[in-house]
Protein backbone atom coordinates (compact mmCIF):
# COMPACT_ATOMS: atom_id res chain seq x y z
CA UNK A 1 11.31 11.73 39.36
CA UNK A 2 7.60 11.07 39.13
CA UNK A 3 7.59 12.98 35.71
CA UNK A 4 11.03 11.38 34.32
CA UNK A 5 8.97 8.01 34.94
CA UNK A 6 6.25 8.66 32.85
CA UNK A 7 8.62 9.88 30.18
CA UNK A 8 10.81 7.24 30.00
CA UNK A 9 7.53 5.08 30.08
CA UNK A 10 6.15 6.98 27.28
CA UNK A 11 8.79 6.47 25.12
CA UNK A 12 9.30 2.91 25.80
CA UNK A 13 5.33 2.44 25.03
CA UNK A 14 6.04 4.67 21.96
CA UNK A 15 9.11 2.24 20.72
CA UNK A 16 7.10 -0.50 21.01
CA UNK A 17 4.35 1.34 18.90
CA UNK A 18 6.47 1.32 16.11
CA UNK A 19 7.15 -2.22 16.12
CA UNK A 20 3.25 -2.64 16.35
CA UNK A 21 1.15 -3.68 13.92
CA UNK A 22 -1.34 -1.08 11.60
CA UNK A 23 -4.78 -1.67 10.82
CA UNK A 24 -4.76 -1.27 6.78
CA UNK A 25 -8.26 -0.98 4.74
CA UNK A 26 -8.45 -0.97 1.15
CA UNK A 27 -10.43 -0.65 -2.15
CA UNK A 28 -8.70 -1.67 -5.10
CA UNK A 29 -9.53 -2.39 -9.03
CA UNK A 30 -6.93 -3.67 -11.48
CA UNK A 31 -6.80 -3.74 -15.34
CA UNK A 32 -7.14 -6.25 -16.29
CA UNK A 33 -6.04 -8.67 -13.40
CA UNK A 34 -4.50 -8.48 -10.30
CA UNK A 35 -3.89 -9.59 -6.60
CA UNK A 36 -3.29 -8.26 -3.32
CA UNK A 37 -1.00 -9.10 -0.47
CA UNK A 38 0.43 -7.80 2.91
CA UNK A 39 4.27 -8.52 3.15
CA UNK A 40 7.12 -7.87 4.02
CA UNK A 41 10.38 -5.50 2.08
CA UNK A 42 11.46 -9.34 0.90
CA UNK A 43 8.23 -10.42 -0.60
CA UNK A 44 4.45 -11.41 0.21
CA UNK A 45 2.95 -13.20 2.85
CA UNK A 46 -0.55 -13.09 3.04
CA UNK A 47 -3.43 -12.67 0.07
CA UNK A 48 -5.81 -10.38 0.34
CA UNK A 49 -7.64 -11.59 -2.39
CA UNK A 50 -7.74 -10.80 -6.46
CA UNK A 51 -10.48 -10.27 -9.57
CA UNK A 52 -9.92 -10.94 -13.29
CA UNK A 53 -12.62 -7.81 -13.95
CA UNK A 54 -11.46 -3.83 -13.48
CA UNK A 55 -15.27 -3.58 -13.34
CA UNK A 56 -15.53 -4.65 -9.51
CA UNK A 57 -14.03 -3.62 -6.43
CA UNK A 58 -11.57 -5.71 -4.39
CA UNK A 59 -12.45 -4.76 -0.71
CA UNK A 60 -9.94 -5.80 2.43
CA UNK A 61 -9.46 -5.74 6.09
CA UNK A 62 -6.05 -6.54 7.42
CA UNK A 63 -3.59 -6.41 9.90
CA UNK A 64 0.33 -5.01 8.57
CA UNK A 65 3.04 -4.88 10.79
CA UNK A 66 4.73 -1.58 10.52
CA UNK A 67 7.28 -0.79 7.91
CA UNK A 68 5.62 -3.27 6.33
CA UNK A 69 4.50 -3.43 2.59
CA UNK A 70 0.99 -3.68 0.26
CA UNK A 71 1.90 -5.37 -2.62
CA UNK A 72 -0.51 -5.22 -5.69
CA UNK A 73 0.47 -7.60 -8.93
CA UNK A 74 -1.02 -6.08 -11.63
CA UNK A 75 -1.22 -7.54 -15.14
CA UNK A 76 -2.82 -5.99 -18.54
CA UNK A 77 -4.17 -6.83 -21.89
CA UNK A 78 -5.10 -4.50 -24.51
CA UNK A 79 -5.55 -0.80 -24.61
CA UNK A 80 -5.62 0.69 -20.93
CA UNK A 81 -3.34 -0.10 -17.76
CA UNK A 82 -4.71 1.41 -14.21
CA UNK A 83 -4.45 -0.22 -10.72
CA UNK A 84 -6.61 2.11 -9.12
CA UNK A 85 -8.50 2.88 -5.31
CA UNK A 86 -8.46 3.69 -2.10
CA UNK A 87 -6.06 2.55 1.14
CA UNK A 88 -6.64 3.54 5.01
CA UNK A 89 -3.77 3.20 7.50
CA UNK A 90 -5.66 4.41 10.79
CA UNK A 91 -8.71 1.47 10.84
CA UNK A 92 -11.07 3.74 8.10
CA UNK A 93 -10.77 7.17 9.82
CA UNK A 94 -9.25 8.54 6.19
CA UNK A 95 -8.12 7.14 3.01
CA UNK A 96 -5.67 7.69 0.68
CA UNK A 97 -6.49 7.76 -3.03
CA UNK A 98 -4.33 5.52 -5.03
CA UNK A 99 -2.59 8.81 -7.36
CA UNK A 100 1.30 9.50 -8.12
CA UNK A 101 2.86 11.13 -5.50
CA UNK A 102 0.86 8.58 -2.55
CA UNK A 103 4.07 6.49 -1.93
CA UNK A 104 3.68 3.86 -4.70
CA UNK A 105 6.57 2.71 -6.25
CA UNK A 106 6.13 -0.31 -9.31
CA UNK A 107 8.85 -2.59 -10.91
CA UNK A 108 7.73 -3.57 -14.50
CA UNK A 109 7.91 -7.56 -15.08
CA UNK A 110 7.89 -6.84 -18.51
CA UNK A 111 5.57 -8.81 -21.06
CA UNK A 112 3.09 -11.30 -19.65
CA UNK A 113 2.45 -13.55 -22.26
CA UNK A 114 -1.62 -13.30 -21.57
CA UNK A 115 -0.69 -15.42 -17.97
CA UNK A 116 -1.63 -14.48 -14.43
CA UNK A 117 1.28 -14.94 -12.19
CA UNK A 118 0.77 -16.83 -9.13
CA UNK A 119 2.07 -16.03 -5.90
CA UNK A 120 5.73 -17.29 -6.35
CA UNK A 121 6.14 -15.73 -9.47
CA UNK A 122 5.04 -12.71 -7.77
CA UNK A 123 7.69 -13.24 -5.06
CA UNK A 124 10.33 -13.97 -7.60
CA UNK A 125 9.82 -10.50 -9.36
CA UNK A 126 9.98 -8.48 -5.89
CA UNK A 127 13.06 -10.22 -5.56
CA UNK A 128 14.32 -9.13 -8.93
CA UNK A 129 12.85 -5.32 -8.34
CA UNK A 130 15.28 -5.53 -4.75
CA UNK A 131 18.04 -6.67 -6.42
CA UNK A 132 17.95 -4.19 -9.51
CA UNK A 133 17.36 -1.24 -6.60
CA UNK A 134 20.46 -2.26 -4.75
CA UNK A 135 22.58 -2.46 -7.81
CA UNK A 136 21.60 0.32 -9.42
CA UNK A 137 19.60 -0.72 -12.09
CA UNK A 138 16.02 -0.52 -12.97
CA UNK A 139 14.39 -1.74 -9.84
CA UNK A 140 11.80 0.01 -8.19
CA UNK A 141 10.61 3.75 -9.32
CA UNK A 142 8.00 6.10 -8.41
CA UNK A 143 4.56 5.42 -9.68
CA UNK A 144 3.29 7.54 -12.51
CA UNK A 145 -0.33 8.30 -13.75
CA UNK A 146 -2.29 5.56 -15.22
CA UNK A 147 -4.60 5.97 -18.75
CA UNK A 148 -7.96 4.56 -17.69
CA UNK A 149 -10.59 6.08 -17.25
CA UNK A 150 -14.23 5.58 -15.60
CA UNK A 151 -15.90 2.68 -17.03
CA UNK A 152 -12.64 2.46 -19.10
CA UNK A 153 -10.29 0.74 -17.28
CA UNK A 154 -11.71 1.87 -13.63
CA UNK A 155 -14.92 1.01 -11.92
CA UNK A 156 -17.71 3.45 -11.27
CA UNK A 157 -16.33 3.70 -7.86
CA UNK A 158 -14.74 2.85 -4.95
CA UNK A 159 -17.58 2.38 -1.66
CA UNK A 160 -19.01 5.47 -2.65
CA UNK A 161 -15.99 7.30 -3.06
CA UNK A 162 -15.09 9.06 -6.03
CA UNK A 163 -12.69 7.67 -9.05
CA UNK A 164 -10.03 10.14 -9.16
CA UNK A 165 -7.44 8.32 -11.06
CA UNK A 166 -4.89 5.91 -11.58
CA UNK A 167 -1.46 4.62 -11.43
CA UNK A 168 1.11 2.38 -13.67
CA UNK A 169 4.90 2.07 -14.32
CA UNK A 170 6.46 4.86 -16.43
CA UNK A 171 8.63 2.23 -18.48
CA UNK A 172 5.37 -0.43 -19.29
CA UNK A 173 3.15 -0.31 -21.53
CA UNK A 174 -0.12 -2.80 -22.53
CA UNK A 175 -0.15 -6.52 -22.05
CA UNK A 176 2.88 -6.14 -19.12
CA UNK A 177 2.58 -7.03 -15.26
CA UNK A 178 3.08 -4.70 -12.99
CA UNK A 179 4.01 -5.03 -9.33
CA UNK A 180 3.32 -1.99 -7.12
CA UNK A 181 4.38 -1.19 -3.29
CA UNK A 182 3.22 0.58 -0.87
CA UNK A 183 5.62 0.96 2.76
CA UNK A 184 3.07 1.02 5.81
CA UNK A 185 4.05 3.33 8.23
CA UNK A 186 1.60 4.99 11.19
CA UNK A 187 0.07 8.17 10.27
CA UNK A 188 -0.73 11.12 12.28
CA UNK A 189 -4.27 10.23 13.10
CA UNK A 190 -2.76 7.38 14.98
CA UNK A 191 0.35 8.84 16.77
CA UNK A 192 -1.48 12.19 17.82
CA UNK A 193 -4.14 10.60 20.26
CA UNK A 194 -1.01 8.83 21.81
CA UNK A 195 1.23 11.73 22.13
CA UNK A 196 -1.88 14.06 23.43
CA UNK A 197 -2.80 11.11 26.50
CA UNK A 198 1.08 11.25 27.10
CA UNK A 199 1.24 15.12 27.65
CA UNK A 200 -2.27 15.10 29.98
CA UNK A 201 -0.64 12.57 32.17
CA UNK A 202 3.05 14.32 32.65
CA UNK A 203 0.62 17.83 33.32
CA UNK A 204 -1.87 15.93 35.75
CA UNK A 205 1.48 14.65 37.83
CA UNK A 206 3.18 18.30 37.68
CA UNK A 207 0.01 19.57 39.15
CA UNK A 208 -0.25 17.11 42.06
């Protein structure tokens, strides 16, 4: 009975994990422009802060409820189109270069007349991207590989880590805004430790 306890404890503690909330860290560059926010699968509700210059590094701390999103509003001019860095979902223990394949997924805005959208035009194309997505049509898609390069397009680096590429949207093209996605979900650095206490404590009581 004493071990049954502990499980059903353990998995009660372990549902209310996943409705916890994730420590997210981040280093991002844009070209040209672009701004950050934490939100929700509906749109954005907090800014993390922006630049106008793919030379510097945008650098966060924040708190993301899980299943949560990262949203990054990205918008070009001219030859190159990146949105490029690094993003930790375990509080800095790893990160995750910002590549194809990392969970990114973009909705092209299409052409931004040379204008910076603010935060409700922001939330207006999200809502566009979910609609599209639901109905079938060209709503959100899997990242694909950016064309900047260092010093192109990308910064030097990212807090001393290495450049190692880029992403955009496969159907935009120069002088269009991009918004990008990422889902925030816990990652094995985080639920191991957890699971591991969970076991010593059911072994400690069979022992007893």
């Amino acid at each position: 009975m004493k071990i049954r306890a502990i499980g059903v404890a353990a998995g009660a503690w372990l549902a209310g994990m996943a409705q916890a909330q994730i420590n997210v860290e981040g280093f991002l560059s844009g070209d040209n422009q672009f701004d950050a926010f934490s939100g929700t699968s509906s749109g954005t509700t907090t800014h993390l802060g922006g630049l106008d210059d793919w030379n510097h590094v945008l650098s966060f701390n924040t708190v993301v409820s899980t299943n949560g999103y990262l949203y990054v509003a990205v918008s070009d001019y001219g030859d190159v189109v990146a949105l490029g860095g690094y993003i930790s979902t375990n509080g800095g223990v790893s990160y995750d270069a910002i590549l194809p394949g990392a969970g990114w997924e973009s909705y092209n805005a299409g052409p931004n007349n040379f204008m910076h959208p603010d935060r409700a035009t922001i939330d207006t194309y999200i809502a566009a991207a979910n609609a599209a997505s639901s109905g079938g049509g060209n709503g959100w898609v899997e990242s694909t590989a950016g064309t900047a390069s260092v010093s192109f397009g990308l910064p030097i680096d990212y807090n001393g880590m290495p450049v190692l590429g880029s992403i955009w949207d496969p159907r935009a093209g120069v002088n269009d805004t991009v918004v990008f996605r990422l889902q925030i979900v816990p990652t094995p650095h985080s639920v191991a430790p957890i699971l591991a206490g969970v076991i010593a404590i059911s072994r400690r009581r069979r022992e007893q």
